[in-house]
N, C-alpha and C. Protein backbone atom coordinates (compact mmCIF):
# COMPACT_ATOMS: atom_id res chain seq x y z
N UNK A 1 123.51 147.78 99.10
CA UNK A 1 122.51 148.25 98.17
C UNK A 1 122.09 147.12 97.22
N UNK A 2 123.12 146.25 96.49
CA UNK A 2 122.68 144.89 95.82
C UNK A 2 121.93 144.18 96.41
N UNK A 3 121.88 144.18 97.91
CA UNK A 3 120.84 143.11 98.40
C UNK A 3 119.69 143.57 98.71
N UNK A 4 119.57 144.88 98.93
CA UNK A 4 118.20 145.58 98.78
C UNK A 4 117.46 145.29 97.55
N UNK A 5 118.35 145.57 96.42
CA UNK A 5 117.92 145.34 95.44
C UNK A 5 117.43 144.32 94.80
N UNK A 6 118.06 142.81 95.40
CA UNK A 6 117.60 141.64 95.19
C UNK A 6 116.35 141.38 95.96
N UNK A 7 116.65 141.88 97.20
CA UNK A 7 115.48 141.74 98.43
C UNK A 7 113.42 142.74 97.89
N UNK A 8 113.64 143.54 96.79
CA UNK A 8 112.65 143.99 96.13
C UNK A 8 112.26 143.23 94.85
N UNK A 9 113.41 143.16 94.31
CA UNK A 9 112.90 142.35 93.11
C UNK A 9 112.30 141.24 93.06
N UNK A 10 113.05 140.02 93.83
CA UNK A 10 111.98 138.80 94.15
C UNK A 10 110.81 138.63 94.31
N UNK A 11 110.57 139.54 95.24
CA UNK A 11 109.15 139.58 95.37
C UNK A 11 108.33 139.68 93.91
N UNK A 12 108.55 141.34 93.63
CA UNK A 12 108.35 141.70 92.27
C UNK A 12 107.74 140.46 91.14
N UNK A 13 108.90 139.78 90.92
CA UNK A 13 108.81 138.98 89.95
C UNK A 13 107.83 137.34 90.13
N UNK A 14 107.78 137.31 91.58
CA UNK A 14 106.86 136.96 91.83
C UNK A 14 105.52 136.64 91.86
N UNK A 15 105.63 137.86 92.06
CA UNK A 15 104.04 138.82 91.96
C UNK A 15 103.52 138.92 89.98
N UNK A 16 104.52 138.55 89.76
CA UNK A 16 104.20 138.47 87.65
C UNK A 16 104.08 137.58 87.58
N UNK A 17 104.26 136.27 88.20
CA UNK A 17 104.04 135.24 87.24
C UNK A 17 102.45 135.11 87.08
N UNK A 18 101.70 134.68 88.19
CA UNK A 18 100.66 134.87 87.43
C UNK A 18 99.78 135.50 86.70
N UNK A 19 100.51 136.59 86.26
CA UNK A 19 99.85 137.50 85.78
C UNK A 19 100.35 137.15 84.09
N UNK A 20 101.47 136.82 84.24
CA UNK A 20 102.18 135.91 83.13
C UNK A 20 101.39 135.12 82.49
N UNK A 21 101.10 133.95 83.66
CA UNK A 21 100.39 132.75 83.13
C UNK A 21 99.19 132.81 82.59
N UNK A 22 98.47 133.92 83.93
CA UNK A 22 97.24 134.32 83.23
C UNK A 22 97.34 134.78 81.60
N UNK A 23 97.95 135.40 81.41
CA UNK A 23 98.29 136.17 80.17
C UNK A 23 98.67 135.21 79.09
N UNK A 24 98.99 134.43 79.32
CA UNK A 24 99.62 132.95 78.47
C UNK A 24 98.49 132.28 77.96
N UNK A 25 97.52 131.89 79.40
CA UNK A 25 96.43 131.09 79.09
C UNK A 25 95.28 131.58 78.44
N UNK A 26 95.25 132.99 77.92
CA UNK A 26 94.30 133.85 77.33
C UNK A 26 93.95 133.12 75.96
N UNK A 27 95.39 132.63 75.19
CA UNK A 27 95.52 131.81 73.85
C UNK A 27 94.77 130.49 73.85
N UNK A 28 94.44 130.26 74.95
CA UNK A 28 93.65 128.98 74.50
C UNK A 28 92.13 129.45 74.86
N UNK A 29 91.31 128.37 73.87
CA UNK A 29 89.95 129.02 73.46
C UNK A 29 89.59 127.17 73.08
N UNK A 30 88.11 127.03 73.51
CA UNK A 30 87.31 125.76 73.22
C UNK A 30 87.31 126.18 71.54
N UNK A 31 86.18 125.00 71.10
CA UNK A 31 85.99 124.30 69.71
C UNK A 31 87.64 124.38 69.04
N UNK A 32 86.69 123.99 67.93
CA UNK A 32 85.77 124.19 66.98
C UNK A 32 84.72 123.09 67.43
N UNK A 33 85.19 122.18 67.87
CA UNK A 33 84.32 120.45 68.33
C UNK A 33 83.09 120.95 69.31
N UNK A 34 84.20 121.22 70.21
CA UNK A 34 83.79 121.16 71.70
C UNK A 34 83.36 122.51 72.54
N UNK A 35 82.33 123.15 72.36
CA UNK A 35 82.56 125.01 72.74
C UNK A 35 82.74 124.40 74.47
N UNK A 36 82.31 123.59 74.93
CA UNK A 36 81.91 124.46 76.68
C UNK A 36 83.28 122.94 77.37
N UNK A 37 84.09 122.81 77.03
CA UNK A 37 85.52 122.02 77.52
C UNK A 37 86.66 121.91 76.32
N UNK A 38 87.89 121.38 77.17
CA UNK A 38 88.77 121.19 75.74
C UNK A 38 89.71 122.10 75.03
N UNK A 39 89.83 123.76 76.27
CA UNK A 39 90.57 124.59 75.21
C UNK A 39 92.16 124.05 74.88
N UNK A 40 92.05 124.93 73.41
CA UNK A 40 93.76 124.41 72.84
C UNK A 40 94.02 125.84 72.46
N UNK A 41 95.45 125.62 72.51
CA UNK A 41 96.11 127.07 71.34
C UNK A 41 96.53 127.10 70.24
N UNK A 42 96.73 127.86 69.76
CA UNK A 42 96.94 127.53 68.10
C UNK A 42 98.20 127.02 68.20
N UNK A 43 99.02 126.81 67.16
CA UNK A 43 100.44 126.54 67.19
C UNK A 43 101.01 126.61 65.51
N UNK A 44 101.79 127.35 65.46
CA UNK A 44 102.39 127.05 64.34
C UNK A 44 103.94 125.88 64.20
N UNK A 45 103.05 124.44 63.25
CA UNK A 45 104.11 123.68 63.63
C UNK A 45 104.94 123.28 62.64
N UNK A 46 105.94 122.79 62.64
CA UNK A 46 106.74 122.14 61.50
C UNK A 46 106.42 121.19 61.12
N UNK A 47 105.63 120.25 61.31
CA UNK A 47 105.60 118.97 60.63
C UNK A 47 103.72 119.18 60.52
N UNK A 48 103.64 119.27 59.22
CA UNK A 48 102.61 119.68 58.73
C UNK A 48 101.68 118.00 58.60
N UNK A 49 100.86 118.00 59.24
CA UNK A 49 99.73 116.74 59.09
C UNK A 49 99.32 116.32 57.51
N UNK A 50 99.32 114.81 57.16
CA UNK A 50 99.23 114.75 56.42
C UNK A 50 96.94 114.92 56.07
N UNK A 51 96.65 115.46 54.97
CA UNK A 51 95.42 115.53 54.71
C UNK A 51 94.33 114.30 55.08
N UNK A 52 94.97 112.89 55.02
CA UNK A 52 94.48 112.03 54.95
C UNK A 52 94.21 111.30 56.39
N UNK A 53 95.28 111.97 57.51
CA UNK A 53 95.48 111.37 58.17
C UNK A 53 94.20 110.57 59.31
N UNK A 54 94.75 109.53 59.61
CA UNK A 54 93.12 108.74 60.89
C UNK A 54 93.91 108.54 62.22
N UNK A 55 93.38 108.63 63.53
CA UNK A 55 93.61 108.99 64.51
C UNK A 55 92.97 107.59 65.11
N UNK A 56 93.57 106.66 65.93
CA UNK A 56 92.75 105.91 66.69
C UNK A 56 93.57 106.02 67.89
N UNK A 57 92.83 106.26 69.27
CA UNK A 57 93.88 106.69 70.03
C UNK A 57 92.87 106.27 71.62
N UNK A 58 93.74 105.21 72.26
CA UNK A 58 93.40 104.61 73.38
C UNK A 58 93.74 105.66 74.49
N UNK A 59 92.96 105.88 75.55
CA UNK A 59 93.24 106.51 76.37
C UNK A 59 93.52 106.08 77.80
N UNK A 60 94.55 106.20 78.96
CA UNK A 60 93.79 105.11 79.83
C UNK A 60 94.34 106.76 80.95
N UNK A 61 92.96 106.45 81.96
CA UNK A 61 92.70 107.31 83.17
C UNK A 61 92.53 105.98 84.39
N UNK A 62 93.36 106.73 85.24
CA UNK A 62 93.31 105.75 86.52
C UNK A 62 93.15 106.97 87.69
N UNK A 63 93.48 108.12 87.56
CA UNK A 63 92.78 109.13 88.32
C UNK A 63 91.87 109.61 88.65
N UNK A 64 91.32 109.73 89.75
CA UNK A 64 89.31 110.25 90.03
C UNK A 64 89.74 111.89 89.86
N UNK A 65 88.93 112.52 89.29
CA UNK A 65 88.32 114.04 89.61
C UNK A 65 87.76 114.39 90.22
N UNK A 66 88.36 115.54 90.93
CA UNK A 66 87.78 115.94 92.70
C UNK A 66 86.55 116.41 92.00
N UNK A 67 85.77 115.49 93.19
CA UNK A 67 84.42 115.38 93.61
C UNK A 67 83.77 117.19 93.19
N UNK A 68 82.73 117.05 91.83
CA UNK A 68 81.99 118.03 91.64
C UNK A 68 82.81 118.46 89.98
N UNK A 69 84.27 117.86 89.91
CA UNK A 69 85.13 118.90 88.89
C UNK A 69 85.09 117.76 87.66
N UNK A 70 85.43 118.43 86.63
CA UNK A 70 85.38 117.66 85.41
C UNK A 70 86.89 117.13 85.08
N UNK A 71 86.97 115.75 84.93
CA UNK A 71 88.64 114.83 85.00
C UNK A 71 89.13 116.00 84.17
N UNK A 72 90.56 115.99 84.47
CA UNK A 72 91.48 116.21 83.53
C UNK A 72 91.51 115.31 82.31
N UNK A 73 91.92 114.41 82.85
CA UNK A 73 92.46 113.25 81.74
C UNK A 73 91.07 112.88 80.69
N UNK A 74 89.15 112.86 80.56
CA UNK A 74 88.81 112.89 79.96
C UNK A 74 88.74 114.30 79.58
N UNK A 75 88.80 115.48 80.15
CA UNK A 75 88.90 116.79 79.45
C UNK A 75 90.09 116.83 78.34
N UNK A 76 91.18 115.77 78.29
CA UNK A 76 92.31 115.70 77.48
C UNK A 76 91.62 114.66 75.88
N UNK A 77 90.69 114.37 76.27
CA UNK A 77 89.87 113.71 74.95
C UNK A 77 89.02 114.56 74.00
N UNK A 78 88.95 115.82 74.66
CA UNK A 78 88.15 116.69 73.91
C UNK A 78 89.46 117.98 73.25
N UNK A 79 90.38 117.75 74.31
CA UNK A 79 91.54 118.71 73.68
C UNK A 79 91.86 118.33 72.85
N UNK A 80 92.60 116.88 72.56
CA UNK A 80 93.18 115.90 71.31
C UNK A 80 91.81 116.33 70.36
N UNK A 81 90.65 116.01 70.10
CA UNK A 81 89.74 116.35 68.92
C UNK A 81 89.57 117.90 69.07
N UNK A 82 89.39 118.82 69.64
CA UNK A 82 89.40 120.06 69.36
C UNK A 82 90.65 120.66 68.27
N UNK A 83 91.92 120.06 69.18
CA UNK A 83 93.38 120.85 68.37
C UNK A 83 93.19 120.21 66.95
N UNK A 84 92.89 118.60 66.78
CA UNK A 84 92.84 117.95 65.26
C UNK A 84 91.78 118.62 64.61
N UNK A 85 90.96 118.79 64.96
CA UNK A 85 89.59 119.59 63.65
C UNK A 85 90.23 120.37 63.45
N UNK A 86 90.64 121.66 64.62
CA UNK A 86 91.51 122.74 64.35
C UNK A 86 92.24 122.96 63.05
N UNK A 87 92.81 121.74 63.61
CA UNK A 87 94.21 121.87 62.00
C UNK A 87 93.97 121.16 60.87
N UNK A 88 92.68 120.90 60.83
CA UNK A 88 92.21 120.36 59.79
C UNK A 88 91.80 119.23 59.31
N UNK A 89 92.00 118.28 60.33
CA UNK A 89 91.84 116.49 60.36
C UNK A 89 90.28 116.87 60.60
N UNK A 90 89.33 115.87 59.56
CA UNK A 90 88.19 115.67 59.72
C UNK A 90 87.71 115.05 60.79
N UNK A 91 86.99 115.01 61.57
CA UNK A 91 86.43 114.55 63.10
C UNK A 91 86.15 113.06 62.40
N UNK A 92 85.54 112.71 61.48
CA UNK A 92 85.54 111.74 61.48
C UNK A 92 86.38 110.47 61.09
N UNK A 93 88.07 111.17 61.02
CA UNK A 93 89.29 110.40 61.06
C UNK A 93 90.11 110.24 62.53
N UNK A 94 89.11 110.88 63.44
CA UNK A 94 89.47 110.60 64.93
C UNK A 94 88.68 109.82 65.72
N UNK A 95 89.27 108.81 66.20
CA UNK A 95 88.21 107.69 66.91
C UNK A 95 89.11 107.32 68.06
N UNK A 96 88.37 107.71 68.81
CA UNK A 96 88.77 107.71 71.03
C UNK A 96 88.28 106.77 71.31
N UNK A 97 89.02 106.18 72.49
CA UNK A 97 88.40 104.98 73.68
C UNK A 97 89.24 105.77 74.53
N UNK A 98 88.60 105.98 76.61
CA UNK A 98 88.87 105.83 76.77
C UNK A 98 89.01 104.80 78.21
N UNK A 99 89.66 104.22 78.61
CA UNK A 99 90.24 102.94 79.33
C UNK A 99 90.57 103.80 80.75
N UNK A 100 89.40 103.18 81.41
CA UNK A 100 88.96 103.66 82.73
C UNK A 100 89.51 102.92 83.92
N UNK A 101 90.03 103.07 84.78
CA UNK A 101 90.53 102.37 86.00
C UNK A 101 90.41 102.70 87.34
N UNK A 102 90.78 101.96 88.26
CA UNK A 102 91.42 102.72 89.86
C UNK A 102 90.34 103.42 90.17
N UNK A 103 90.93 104.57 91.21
CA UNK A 103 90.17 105.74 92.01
C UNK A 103 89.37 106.46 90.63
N UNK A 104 89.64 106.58 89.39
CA UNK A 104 88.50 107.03 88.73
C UNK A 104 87.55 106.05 88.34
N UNK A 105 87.36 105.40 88.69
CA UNK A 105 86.08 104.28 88.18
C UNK A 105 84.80 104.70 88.31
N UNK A 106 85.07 105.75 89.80
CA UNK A 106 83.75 106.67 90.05
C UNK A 106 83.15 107.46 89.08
N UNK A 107 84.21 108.27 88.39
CA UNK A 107 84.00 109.18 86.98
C UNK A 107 82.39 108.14 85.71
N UNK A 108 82.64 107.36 86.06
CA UNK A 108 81.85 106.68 85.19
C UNK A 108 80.72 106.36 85.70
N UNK A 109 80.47 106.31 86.67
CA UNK A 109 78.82 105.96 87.19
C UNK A 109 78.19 107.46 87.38
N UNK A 110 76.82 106.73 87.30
CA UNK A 110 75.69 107.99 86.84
C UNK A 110 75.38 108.26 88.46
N UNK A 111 74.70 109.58 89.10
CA UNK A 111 74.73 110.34 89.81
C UNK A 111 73.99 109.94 91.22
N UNK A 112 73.45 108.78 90.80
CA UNK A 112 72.98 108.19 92.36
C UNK A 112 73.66 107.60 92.82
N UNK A 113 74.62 106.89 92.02
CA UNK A 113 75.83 106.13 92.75
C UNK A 113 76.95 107.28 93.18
N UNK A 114 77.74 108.08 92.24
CA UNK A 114 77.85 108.87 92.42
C UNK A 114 78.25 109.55 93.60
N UNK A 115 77.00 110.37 93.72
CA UNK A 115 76.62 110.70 94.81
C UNK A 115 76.28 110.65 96.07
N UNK A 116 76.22 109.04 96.16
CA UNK A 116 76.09 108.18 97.69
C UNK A 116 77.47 107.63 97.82
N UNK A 117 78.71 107.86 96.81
CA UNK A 117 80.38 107.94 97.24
C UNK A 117 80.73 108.96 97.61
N UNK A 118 80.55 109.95 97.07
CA UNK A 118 80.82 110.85 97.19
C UNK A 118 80.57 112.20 98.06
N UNK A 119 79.46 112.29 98.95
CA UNK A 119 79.22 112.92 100.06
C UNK A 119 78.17 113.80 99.30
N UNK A 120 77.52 113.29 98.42
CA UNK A 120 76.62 114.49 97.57
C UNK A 120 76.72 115.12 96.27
N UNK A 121 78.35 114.87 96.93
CA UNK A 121 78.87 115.99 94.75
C UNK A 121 78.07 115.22 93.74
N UNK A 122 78.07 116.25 92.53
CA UNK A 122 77.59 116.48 91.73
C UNK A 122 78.91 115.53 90.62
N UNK A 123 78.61 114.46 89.51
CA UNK A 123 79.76 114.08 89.09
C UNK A 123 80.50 114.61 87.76
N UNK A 124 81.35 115.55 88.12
CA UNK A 124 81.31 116.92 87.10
C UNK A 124 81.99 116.36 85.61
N UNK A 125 81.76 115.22 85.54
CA UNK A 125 82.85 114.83 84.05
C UNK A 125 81.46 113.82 83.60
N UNK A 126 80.33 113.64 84.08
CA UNK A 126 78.93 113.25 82.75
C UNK A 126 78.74 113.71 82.20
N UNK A 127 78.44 114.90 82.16
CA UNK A 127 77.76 116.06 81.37
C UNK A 127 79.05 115.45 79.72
N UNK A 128 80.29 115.91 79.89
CA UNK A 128 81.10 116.03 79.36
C UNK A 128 81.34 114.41 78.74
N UNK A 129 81.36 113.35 79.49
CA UNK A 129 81.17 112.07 78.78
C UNK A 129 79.91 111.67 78.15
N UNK A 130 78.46 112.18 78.29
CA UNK A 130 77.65 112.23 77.59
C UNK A 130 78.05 113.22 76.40
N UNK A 131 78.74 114.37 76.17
CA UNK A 131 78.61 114.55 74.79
C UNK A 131 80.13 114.27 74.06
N UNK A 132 81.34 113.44 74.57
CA UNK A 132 82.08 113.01 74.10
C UNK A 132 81.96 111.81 73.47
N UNK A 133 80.60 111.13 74.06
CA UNK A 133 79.88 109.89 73.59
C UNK A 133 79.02 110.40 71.94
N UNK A 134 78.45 111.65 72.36
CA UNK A 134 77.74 111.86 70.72
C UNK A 134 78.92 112.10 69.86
N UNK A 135 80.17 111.89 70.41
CA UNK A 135 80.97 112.51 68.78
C UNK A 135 81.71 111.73 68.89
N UNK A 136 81.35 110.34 69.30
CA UNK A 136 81.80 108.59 68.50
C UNK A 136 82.90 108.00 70.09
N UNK A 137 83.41 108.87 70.77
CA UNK A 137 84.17 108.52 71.88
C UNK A 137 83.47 107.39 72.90
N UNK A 138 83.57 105.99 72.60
CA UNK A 138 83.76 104.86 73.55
C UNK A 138 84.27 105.36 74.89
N UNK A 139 83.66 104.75 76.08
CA UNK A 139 84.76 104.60 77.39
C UNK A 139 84.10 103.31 77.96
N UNK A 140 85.39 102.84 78.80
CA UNK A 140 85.34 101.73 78.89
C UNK A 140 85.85 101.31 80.32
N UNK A 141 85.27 100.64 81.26
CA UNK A 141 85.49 100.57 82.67
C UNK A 141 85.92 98.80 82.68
N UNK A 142 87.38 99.18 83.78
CA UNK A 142 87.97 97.97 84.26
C UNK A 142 86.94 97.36 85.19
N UNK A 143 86.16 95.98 85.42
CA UNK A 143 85.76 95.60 85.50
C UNK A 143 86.35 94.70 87.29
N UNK A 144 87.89 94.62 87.08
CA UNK A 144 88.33 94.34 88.72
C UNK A 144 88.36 95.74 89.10
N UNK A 145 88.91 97.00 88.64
CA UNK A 145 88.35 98.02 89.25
C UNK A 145 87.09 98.23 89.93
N UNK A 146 86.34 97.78 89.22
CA UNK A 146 84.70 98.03 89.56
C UNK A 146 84.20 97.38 90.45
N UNK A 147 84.55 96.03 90.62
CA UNK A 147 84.78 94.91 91.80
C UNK A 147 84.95 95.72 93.13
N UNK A 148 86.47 96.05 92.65
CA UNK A 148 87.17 96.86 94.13
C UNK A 148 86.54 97.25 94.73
N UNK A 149 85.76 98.17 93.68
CA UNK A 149 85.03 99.52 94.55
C UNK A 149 83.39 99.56 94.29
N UNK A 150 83.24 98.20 94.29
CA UNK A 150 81.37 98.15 94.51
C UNK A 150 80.40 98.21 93.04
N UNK A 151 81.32 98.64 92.28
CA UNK A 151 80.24 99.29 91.38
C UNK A 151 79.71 98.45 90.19
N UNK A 152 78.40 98.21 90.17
CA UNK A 152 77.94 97.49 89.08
C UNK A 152 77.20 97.67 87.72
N UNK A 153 76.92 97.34 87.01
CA UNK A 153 76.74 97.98 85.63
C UNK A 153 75.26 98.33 85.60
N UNK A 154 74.80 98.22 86.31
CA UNK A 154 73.58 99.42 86.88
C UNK A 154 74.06 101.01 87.21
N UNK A 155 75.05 100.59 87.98
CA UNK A 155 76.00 102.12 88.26
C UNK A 155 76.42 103.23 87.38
N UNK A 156 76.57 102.41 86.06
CA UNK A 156 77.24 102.95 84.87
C UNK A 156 76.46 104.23 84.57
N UNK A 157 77.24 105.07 84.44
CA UNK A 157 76.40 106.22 82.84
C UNK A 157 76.00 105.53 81.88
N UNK A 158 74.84 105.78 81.04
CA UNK A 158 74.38 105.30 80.00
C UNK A 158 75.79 105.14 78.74
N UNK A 159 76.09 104.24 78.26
CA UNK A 159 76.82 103.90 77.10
C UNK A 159 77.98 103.77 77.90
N UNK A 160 78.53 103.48 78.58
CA UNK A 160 79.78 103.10 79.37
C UNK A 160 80.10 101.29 79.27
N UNK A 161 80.89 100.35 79.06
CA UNK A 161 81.21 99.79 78.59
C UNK A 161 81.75 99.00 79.81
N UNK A 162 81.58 97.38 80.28
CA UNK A 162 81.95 97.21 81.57
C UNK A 162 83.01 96.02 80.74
N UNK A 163 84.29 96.23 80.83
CA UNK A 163 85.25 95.39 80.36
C UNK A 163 85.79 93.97 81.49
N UNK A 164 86.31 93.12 81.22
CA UNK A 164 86.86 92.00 81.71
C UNK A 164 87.87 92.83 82.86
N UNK A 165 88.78 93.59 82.63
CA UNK A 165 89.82 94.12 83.27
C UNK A 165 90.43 95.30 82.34
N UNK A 166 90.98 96.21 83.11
CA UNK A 166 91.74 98.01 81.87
C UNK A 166 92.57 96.76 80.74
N UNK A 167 93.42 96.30 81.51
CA UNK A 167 94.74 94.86 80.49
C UNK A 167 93.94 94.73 79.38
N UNK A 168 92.61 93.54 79.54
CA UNK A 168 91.63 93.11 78.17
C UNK A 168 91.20 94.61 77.59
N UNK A 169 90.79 95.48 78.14
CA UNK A 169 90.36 96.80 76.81
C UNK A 169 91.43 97.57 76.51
N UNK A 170 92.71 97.63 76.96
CA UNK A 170 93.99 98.04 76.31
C UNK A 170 94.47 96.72 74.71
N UNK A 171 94.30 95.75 75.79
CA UNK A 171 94.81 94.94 74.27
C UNK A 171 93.99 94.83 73.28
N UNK A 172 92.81 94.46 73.03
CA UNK A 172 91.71 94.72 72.27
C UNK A 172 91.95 96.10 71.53
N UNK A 173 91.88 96.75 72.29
CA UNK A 173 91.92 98.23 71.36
C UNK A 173 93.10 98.16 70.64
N UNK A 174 94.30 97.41 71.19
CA UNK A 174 95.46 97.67 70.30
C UNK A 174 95.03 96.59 69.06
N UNK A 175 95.03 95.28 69.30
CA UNK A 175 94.28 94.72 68.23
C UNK A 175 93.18 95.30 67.13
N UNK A 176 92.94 96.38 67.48
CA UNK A 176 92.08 96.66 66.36
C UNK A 176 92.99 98.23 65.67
N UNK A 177 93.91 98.60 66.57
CA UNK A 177 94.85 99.70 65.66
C UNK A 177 94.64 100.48 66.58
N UNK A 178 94.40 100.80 67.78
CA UNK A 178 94.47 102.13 68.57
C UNK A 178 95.82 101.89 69.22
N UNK A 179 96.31 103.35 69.40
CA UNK A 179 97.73 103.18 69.80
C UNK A 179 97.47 104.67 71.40
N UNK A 180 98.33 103.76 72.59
CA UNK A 180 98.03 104.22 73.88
C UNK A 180 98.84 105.53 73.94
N UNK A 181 97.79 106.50 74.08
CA UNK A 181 98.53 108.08 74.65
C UNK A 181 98.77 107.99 76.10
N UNK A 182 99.83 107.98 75.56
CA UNK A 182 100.87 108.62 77.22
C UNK A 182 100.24 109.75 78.26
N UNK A 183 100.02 110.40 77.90
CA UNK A 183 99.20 111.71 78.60
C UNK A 183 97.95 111.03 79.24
């Protein structure tokens, strides 16, 4: 009878998690920044931000986003400024780069290039780097990346930044006070 009983339940519990997760992920919600990418959840935390605080924060993506979908890793540039307005850091004490590489190098060219890599897709993370660009966010493309893979600064999205190599716009940025998120 115990193994009947194990032999129903598994399943069971199974069958909840996503209903779990779903249920989990209900708490996160876009803006205040950003309404249409970027959701965060609230959090109640212990180490309370100081009022004053400034944010300079290098980003580096070396991953492409399947063809048509919007990156993770720049959708993680609108989360970092969504959760900080959130809690109260003024948007304009947050200042993004981020440091483009590898198989995402594509993410950064505008839709005719694009689109003649890509079998047609649509490149679902412009939309989203055009308005991460109106709210002061730099990005910045490795330049032997770009080599690698054909692409020339004709290719670029408008305001995209064609660097020496990711190395030269990592150190630079640290030279001027941005410090590299791990994520």
């Amino acid at each position: 009878m115990r193994k009947l009983s194990l032999t129903l339940l598994v399943p069971a519990l199974i069958l909840a998690l996503p209903t779990t997760a779903q249920a989990q992920m209900e708490n996160f919600k876009t803006g205040p920044v950003f309404d249409e990418f970027g959701p965060t959840a609230p959090v109640q935390t212990d180490t309370p931000l100081p009022k004053d605080v400034t944010f300079k924060i290098n980003f580096d993506v070396a991953k492409a986003a399947e063809p048509g979908t919007l990156s993770r890793a720049i959708e993680s540039a609108a989360r970092f400024i969504n959760i900080h307005v959130a809690a109260g850091v003024p948007e304009n004490n947050i200042r993004l780069a981020i440091v483009v590489h590898g198989g995402a190098a594509h993410d950064l060219t505008n839709q005719q290039s694009y689109g003649s890599r890509k079998d047609g897709a649509e490149n679902g993370s412009a939309a989203a780097i055009a308005t991460l660009q109106k709210h002061g966010v730099n990005f910045y493309l490795c330049g032997q990346s770009a080599a690698a893979h054909g692409i020339s600064n004709a290719d670029l999205l408008p305001g995209v930044k064609m660097e020496l190599s990711a190395m030269t716009a990592h150190a630079l940025l640290q030279q001027q006070g941005y410090t590299l998120n791990p994520f």
